[in-house]
Protein backbone atom coordinates (compact mmCIF):
# COMPACT_ATOMS: atom_id res chain seq x y z
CA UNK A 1 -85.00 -109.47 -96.37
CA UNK A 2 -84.87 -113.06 -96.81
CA UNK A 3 -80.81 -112.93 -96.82
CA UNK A 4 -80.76 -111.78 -93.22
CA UNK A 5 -83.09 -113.77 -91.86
CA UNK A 6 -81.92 -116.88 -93.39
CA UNK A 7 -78.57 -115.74 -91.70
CA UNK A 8 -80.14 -115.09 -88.74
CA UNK A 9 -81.93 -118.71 -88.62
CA UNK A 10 -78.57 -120.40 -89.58
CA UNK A 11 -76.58 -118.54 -87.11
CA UNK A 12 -79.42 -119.33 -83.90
CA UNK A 13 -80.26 -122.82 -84.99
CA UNK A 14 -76.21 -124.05 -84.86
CA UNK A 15 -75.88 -122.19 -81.77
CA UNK A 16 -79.04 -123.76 -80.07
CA UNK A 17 -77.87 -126.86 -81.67
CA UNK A 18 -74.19 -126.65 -80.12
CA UNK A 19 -76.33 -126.17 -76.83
CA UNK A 20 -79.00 -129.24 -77.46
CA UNK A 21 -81.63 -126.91 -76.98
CA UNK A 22 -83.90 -127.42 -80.49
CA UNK A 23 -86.49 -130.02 -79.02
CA UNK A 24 -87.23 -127.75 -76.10
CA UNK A 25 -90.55 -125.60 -75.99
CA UNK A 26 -90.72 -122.12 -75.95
CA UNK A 27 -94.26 -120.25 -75.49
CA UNK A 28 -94.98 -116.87 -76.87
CA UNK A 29 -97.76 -114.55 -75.23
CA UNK A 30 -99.31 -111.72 -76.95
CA UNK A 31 -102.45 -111.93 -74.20
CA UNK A 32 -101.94 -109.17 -74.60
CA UNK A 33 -99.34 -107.13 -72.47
CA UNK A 34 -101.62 -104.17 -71.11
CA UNK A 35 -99.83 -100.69 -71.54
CA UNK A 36 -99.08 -100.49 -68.17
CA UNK A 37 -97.37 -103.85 -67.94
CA UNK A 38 -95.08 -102.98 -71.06
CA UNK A 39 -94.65 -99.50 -70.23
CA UNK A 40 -95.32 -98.40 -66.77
CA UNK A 41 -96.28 -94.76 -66.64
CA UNK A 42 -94.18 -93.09 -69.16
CA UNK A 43 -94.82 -89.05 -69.44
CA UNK A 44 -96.74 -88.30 -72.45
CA UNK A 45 -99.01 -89.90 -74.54
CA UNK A 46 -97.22 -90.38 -77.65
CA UNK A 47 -96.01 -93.86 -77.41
CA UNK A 48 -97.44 -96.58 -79.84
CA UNK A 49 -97.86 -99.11 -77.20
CA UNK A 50 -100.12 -96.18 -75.43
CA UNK A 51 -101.86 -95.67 -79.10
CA UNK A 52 -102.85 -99.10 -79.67
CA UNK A 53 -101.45 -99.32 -82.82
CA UNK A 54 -98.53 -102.09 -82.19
CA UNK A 55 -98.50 -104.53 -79.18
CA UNK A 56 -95.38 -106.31 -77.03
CA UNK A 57 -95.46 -110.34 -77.81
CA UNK A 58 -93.36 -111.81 -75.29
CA UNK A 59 -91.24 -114.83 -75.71
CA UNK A 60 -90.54 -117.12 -72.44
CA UNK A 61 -87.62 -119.56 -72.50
CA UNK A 62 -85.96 -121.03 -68.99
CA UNK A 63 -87.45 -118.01 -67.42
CA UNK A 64 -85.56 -115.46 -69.24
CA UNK A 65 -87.84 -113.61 -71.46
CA UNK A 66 -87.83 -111.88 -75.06
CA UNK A 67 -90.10 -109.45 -76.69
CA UNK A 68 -91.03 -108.03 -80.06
CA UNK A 69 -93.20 -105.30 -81.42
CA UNK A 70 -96.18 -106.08 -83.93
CA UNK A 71 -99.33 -104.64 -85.12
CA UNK A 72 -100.34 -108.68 -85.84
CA UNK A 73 -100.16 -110.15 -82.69
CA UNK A 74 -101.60 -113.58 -81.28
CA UNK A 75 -100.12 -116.21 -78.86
CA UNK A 76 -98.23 -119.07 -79.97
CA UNK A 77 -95.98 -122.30 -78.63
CA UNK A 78 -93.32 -124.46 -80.47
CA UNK A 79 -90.17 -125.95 -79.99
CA UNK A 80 -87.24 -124.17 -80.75
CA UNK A 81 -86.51 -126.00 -83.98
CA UNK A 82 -89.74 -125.35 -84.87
CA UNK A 83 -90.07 -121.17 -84.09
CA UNK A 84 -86.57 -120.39 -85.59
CA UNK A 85 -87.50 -122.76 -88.67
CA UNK A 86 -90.52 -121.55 -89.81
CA UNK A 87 -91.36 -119.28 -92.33
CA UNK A 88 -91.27 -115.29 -91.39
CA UNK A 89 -93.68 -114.71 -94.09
CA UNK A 90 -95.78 -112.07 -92.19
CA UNK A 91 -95.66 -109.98 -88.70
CA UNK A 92 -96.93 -112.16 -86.87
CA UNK A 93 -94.32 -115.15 -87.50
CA UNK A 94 -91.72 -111.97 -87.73
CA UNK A 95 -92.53 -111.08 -84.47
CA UNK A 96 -92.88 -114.46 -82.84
CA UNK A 97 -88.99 -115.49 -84.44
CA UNK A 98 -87.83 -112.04 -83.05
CA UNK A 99 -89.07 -112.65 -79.75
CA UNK A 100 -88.27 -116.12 -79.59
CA UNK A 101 -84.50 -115.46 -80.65
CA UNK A 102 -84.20 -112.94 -78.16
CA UNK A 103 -85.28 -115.21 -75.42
CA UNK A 104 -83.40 -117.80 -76.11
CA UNK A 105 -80.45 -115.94 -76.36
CA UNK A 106 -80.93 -114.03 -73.33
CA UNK A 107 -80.77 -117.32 -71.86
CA UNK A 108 -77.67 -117.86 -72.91
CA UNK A 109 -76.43 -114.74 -71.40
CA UNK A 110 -75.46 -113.53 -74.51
CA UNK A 111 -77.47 -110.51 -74.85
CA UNK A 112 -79.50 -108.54 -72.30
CA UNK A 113 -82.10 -105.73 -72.54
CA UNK A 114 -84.75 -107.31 -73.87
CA UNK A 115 -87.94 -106.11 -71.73
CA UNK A 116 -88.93 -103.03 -72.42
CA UNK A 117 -88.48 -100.38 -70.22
CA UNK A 118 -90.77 -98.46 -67.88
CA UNK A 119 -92.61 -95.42 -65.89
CA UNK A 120 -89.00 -92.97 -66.36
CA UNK A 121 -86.83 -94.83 -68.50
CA UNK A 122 -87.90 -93.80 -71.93
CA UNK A 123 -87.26 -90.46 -70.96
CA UNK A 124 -83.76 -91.47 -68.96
CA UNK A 125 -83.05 -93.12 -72.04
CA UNK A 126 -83.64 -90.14 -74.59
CA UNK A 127 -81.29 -87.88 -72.60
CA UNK A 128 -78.42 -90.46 -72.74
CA UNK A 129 -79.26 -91.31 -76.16
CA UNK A 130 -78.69 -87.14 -77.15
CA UNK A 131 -75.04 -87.67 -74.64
CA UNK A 132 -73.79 -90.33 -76.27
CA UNK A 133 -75.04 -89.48 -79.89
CA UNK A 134 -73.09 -85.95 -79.42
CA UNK A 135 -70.24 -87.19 -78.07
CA UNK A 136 -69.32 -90.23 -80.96
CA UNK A 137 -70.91 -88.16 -83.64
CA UNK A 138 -70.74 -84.55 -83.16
CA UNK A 139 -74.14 -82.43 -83.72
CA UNK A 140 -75.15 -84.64 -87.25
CA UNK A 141 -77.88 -84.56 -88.94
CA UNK A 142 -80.52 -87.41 -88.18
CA UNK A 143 -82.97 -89.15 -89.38
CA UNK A 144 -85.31 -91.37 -86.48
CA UNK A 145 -87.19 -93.78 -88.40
CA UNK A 146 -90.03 -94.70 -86.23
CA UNK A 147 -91.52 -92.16 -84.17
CA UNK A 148 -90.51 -92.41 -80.01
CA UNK A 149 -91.79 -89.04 -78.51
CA UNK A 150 -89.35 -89.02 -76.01
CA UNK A 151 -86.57 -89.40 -78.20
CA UNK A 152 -87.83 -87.06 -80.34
CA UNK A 153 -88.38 -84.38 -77.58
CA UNK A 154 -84.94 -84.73 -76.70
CA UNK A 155 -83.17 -84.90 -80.14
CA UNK A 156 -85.06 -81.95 -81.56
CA UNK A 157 -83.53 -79.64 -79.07
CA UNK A 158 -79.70 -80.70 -80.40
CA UNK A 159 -79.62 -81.87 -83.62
CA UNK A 160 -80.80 -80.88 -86.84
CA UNK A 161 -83.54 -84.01 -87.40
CA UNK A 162 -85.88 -85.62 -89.23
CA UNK A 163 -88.97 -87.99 -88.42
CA UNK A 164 -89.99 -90.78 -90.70
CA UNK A 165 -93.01 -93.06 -89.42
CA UNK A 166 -95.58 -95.04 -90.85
CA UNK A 167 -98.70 -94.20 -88.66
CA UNK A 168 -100.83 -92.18 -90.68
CA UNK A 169 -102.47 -90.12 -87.55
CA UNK A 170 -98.29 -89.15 -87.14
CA UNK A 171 -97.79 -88.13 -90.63
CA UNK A 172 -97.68 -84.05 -91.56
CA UNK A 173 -98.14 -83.82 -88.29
CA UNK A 174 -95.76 -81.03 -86.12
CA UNK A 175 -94.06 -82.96 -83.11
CA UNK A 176 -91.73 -80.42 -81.75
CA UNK A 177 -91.17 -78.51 -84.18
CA UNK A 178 -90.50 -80.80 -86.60
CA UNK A 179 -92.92 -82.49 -89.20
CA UNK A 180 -93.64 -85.85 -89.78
CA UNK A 181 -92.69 -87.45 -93.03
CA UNK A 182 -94.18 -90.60 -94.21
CA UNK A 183 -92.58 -93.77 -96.41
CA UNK A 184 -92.44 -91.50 -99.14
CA UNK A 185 -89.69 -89.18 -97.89
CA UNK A 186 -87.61 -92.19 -96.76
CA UNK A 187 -84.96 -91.78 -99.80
CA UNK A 188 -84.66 -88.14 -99.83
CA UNK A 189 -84.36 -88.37 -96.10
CA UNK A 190 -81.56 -90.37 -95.99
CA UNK A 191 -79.59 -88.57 -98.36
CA UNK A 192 -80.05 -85.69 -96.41
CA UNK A 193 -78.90 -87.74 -93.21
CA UNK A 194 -75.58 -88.41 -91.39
CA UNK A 195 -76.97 -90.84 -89.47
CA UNK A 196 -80.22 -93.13 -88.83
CA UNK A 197 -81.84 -93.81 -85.65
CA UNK A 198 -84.27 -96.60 -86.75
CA UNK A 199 -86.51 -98.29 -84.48
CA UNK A 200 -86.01 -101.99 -84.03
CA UNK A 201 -89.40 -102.59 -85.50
CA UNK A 202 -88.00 -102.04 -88.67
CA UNK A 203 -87.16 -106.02 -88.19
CA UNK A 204 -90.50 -107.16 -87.78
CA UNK A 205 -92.45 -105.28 -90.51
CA UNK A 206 -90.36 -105.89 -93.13
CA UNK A 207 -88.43 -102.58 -93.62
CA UNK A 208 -85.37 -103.08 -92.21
CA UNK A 209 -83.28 -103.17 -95.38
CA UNK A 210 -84.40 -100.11 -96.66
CA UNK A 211 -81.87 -98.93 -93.92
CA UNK A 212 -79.18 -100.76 -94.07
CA UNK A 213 -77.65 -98.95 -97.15
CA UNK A 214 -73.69 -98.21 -95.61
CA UNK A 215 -74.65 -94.95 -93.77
CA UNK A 216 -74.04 -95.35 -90.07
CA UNK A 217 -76.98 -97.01 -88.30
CA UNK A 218 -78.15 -97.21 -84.91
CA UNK A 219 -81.00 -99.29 -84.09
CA UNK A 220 -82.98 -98.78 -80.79
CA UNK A 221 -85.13 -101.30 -78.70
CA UNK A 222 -85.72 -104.66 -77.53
CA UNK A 223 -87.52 -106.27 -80.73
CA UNK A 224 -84.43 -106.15 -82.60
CA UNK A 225 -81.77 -107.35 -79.95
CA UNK A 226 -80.49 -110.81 -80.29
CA UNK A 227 -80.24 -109.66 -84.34
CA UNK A 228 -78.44 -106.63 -83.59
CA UNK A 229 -75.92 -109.36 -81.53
CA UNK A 230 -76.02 -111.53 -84.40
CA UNK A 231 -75.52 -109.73 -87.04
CA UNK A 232 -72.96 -107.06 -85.66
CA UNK A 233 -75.64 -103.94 -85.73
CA UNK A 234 -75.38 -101.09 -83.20
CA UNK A 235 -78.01 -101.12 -80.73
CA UNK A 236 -78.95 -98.08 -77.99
CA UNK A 237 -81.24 -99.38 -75.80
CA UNK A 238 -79.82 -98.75 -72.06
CA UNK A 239 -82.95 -98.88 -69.85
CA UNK A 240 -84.46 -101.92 -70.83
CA UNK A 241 -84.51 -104.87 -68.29
């Protein structure tokens, strides 16, 4: 873990460097961002956000904005130097970097989607997500690491799949049709898989490497978006703002 995030410190702090941006402030909320200002009115009730169990910290920089999921969560300010500098030694700092570099780098205009998205779209975005997956991949076999219902809903209908997640009131449990495995089943999992759909999340607690092991990858959300830009990963997230 340390490797990539060391690469993805370098690789922001020369390009806010080129842009003489590292003495300028950027403030990171985690008030927090009530359910329905993250999500809107999604259908179901299946969504961590809607749980409690993680929360959207959002990064603001020249009014473009950033955010990142996190189950540690708190508000925090800083220069630039100072946010992409410091140590991501826990969640919290994970999440605040994360959102941070996504700001920032939506500033740039480098990267969009970073707000996540609202009321229809996580169900707009399953269905294209099941297109697009078909059509590049042919019916695989998947593995979604991270459990996002309306994702699920959709890809259990097409593909042969798999469901890793970490919340415990998820695990063994049946989410149509198809079981719930916990961190225990993540190696026989992906041996099984042609393909991982891992939430972006993966970035912020730590896990993320577990994944990245040559088999293709796709990474979904906004937490994970300025890295996935960075570091070449590919990213599905269409309906975020």
């Amino acid at each position: 873990m340390k490797d990539i995030y060391e690469e993805l410190r370098q690789r922001a702090l020369e390009q806010c460097r080129q842009n003489g941006l590292l003495g300028e402030k950027i403030t990171v909320r985690a008030r927090v961002l009530t359910t329905e200002e993250a999500i809107g009115n999604p259908e179901g009730e299946d969504f961590p956000l809607q749980k409690g169990k993680e929360r959207l910290m959002q990064a603001q920089f020249r009014g473009a904005f950033g955010q990142a999921f996190t189950d540690r969560f708190g508000d925090f300010e800083g220069s630039v130097e100072h946010i992409l500098g410091m140590p991501t030694e826990n969640n919290f700092r994970r999440a605040v970097f994360l959102a941070s570099l996504n700001a920032v780098f939506r500033s740039f205009g480098l990267i969009a989607n970073t707000v996540h998205c609202r009321d229809k779209g996580p169900a707009q975005c399953a269905t294209a997500l099941t297109d697009y997956l078909r059509e590049r991949f042919g019916r695989v076999r998947i593995v979604q690491v991270g459990f996002q219902p309306a994702m699920a809903r959709a890809l259990s209908g097409d593909f042969p799949l798999r469901l890793l997640d970490l919340d415990k009131d998820n695990i063994g449990v049946e989410k149509f049709g198809v079981t719930v495995e916990g961190p225990e089943a993540v190696e026989e999992a992906m041996g099984w898989a042609d393909l991982l759909l891992v939430t972006g999340t993966t970035l912020a607690n730590d896990t993320v490497e577990r994944f990245l092991t040559g088999k293709p990858v796709i990474f979904y959300g906004t937490t994970i978006a300025a890295a996935a830009f960075i570091m070449g990963w590919d990213r599905f997230c269409p309906n975020s703002e």
